[in-house]
C-alpha atoms as a PDB file:
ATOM      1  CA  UNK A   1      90.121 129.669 166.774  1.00  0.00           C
ATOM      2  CA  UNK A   2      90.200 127.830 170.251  1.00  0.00           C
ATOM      3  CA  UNK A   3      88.990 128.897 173.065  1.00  0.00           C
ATOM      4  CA  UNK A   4      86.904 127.339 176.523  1.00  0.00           C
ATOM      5  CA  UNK A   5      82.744 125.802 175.817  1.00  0.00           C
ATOM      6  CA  UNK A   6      80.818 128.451 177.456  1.00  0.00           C
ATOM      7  CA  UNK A   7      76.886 127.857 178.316  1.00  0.00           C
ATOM      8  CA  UNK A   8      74.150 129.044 180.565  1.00  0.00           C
ATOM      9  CA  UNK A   9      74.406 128.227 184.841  1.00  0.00           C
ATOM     10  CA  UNK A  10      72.632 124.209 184.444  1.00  0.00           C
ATOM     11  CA  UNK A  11      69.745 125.397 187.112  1.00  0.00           C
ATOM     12  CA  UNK A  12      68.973 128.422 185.130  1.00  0.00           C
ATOM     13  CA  UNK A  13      65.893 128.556 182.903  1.00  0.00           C
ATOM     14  CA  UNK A  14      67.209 131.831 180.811  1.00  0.00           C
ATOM     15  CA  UNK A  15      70.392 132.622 178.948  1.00  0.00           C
ATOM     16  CA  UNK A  16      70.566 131.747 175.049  1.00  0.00           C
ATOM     17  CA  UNK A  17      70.029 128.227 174.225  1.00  0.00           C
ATOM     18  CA  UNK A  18      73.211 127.804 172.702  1.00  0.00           C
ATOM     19  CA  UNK A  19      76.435 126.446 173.611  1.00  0.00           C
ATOM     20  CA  UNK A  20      79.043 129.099 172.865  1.00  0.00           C
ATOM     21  CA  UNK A  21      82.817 129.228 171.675  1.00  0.00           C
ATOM     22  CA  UNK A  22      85.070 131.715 173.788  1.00  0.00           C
ATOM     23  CA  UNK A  23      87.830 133.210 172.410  1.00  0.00           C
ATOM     24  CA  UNK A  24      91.162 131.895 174.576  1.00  0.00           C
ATOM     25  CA  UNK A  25      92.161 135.923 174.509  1.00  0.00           C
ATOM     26  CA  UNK A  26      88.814 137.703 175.233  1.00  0.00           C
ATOM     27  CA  UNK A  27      88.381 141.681 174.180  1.00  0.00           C
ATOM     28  CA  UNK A  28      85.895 143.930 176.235  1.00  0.00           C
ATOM     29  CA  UNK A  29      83.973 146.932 174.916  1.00  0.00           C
ATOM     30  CA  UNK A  30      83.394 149.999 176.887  1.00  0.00           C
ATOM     31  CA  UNK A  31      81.680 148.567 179.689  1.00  0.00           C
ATOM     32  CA  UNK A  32      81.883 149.761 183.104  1.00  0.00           C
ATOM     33  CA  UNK A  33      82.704 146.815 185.759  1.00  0.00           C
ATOM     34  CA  UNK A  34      79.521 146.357 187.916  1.00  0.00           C
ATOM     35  CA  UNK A  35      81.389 144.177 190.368  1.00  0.00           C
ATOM     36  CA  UNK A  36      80.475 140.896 191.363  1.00  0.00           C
ATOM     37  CA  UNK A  37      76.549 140.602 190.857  1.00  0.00           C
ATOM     38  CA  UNK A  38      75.223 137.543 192.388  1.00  0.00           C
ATOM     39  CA  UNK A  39      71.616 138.392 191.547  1.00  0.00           C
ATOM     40  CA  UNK A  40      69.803 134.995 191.347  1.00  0.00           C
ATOM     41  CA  UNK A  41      68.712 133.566 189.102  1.00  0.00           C
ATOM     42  CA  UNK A  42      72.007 134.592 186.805  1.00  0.00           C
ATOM     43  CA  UNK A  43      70.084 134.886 183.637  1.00  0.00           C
ATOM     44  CA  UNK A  44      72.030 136.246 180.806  1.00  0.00           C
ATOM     45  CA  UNK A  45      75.681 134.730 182.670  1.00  0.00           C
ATOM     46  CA  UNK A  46      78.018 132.441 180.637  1.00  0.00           C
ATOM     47  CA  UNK A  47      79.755 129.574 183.020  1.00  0.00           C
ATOM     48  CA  UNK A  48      82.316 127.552 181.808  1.00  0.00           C
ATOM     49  CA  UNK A  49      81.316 124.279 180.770  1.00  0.00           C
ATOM     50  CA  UNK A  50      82.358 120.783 182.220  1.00  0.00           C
ATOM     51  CA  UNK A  51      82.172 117.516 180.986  1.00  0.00           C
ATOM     52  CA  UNK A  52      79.680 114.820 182.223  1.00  0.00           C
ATOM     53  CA  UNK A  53      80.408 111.878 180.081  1.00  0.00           C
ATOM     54  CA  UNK A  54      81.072 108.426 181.530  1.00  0.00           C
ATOM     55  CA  UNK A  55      82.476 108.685 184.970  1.00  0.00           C
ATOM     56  CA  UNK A  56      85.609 106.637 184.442  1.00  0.00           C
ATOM     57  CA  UNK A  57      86.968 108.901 181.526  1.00  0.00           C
ATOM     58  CA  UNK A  58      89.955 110.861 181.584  1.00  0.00           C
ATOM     59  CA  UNK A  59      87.832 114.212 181.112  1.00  0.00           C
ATOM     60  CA  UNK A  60      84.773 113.326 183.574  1.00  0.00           C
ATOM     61  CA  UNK A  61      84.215 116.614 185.290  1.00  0.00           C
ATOM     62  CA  UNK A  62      86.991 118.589 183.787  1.00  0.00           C
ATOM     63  CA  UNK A  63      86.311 121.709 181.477  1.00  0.00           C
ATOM     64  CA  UNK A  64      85.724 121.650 177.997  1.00  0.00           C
ATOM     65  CA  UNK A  65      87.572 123.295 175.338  1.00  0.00           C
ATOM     66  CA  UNK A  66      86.362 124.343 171.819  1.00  0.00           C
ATOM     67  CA  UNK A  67      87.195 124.820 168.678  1.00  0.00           C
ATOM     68  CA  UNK A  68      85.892 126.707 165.837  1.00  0.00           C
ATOM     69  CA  UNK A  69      86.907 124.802 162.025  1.00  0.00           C
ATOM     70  CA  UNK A  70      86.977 126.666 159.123  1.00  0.00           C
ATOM     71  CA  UNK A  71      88.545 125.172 155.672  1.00  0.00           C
ATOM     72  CA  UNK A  72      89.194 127.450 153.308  1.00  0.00           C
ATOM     73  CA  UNK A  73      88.554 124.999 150.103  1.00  0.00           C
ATOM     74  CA  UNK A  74      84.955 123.913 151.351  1.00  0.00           C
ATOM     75  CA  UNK A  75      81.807 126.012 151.765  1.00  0.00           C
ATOM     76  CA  UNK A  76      79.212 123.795 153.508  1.00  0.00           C
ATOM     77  CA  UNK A  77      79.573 121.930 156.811  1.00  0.00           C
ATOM     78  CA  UNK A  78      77.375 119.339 158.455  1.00  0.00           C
ATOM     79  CA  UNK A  79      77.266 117.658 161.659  1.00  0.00           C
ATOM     80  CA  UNK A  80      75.114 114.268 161.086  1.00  0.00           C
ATOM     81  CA  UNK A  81      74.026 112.966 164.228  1.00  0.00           C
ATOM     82  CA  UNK A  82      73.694 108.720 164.560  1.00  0.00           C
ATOM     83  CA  UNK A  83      76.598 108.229 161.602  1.00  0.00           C
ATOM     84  CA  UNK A  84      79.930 107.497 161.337  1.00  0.00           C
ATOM     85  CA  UNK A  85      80.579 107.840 157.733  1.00  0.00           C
ATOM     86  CA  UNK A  86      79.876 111.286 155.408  1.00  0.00           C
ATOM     87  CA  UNK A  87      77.877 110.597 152.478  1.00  0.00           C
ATOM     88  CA  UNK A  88      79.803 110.559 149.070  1.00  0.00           C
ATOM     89  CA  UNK A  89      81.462 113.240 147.983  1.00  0.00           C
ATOM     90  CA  UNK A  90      81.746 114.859 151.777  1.00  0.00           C
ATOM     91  CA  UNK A  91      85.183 114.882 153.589  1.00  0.00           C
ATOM     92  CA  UNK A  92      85.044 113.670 157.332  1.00  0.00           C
ATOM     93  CA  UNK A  93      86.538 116.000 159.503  1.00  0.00           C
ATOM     94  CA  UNK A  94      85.857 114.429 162.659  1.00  0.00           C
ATOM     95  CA  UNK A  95      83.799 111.507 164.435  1.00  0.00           C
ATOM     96  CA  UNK A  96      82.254 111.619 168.043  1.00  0.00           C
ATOM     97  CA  UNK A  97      79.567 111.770 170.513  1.00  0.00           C
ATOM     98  CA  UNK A  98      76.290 113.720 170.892  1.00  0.00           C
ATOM     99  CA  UNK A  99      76.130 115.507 173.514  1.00  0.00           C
ATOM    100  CA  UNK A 100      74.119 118.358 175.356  1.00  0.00           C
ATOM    101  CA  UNK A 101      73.446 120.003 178.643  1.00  0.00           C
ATOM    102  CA  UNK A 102      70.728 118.878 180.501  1.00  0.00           C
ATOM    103  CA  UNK A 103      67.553 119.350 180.089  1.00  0.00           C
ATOM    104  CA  UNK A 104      65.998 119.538 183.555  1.00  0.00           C
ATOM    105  CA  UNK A 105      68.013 120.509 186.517  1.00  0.00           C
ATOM    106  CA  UNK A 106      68.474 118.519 189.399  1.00  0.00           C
ATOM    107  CA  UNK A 107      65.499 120.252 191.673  1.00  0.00           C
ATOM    108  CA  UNK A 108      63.098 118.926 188.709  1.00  0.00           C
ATOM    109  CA  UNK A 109      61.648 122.265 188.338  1.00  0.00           C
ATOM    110  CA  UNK A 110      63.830 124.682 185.893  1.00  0.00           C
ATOM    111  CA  UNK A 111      63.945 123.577 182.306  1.00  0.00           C
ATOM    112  CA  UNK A 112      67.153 124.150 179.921  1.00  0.00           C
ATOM    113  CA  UNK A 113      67.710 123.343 176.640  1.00  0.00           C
ATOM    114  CA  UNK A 114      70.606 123.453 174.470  1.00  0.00           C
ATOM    115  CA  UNK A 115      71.730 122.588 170.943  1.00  0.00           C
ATOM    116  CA  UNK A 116      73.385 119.169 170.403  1.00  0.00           C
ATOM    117  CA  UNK A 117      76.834 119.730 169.339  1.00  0.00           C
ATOM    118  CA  UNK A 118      79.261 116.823 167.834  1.00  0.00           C
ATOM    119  CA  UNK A 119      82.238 116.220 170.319  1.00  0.00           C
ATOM    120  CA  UNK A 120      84.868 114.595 169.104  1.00  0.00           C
ATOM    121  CA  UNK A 121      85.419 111.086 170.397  1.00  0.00           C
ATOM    122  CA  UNK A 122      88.571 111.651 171.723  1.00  0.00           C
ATOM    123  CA  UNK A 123      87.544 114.953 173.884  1.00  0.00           C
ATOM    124  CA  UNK A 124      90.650 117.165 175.699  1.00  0.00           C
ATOM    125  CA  UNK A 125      89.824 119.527 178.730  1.00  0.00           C
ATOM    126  CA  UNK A 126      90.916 123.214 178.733  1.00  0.00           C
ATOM    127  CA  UNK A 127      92.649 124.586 182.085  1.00  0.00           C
ATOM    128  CA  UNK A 128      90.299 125.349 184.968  1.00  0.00           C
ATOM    129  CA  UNK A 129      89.426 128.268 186.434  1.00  0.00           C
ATOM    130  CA  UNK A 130      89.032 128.545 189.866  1.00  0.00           C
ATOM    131  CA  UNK A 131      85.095 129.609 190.070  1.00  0.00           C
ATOM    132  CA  UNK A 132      82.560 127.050 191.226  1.00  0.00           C
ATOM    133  CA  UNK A 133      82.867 123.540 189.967  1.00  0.00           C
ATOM    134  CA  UNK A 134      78.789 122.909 189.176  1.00  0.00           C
ATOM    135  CA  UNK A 135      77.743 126.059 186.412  1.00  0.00           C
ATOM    136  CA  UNK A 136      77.597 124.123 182.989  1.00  0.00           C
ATOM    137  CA  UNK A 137      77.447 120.792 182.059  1.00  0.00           C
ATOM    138  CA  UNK A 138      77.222 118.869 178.470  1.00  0.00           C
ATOM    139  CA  UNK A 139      76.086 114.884 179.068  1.00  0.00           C
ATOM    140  CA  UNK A 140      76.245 112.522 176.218  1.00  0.00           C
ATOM    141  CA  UNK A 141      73.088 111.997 174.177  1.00  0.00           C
ATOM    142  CA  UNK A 142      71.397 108.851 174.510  1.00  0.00           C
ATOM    143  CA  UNK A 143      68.883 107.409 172.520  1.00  0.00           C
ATOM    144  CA  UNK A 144      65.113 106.216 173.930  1.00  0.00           C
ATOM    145  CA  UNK A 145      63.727 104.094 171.411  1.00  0.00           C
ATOM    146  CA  UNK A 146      59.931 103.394 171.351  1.00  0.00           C
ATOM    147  CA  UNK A 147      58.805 106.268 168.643  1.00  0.00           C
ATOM    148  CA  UNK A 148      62.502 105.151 167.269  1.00  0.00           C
ATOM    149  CA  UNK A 149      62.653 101.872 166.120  1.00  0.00           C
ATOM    150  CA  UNK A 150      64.384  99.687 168.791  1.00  0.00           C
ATOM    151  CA  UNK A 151      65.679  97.566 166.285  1.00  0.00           C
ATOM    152  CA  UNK A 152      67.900 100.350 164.643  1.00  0.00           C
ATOM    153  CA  UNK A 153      68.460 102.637 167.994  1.00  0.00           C
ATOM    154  CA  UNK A 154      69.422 101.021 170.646  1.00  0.00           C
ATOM    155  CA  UNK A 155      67.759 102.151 174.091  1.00  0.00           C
ATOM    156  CA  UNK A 156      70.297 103.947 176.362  1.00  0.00           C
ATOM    157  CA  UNK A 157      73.061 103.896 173.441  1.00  0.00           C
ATOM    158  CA  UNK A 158      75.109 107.353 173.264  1.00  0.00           C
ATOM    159  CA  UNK A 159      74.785 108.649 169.579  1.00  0.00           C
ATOM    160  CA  UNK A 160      77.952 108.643 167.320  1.00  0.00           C
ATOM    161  CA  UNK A 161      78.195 112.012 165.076  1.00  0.00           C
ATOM    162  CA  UNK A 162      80.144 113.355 162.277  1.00  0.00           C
ATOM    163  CA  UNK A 163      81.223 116.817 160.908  1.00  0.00           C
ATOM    164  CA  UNK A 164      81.820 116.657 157.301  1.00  0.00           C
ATOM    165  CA  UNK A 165      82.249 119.516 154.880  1.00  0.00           C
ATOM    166  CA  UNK A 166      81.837 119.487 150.687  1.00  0.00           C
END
């Protein structure tokens, strides 16, 4: 399945915690249509989500696209942050880049978490829409060392990841 990286408004403090996967052809239920609802704050809304990697890339600020994987031969997959090899017996899927969406917004005083997800390291952006450009963001993960050895993770380095399956 492919579809667009979907996430909570980045100056929002609810919403799930999770990055989602939208489907590319979207089914509704029986809802009625409540209109456009600009209630602030939009907890509970899902916003597209843009890239915020290094400024000079070819997908800085453009939306993200997903993909769900599913092999039919494996049954166990694993995403191994700070690697770039699958330990024996594992089959690599894919290499990239940690990333996230930020943690505190830009007026310092709404918190948002989200999980890491692995993006691969040679990222694509889906078509845009034509809503506001600043909803969702995912920045690459860098490390702070200190509490993390410095001589194994390198301050300020964005972490590699894996997927592998078995």
């Amino acid at each position: 399945m492919s579809g667009y990286a979907a996430g909570s408004h980045y100056q929002n403090g609810g919403g799930g915690s999770n990055q989602l996967c939208l489907h590319d052809e979207p089914q509704w239920g029986n809802v009625p249509d409540t209109g456009n609802d600009t209630s602030w704050p939009p907890s509970g809304w899902l916003y597209g989500i843009k890239y915020r990697n290094n400024e000079g890339s070819s997908t800085y600020d453009k939306p993200a696209p997903c993909a769900v994987c599913y092999v039919s031969q494996r049954t166990a997959s694993l995403v191994i942050p700070a690697r770039t090899s699958c330990p024996v017996d594992w089959t690599l899927e894919y290499t990239g880049y940690l990333m996230s969406e930020e943690s505190l917004s830009l007026n310092e005083t709404i918190r948002h978490c989200t999980d890491y997800i692995c993006v691969d390291d040679a990222p694509e952006a889906a078509a845009a829409g034509s809503a506001n450009p600043d909803q969702a963001f995912i920045f690459s993960v860098k490390v702070g060392c200190g509490s993390l050895p410095c001589s194994k993770y390198h301050d300020g380095w964005e972490v590699a990841c894996i997927v592998c399956t078995k």
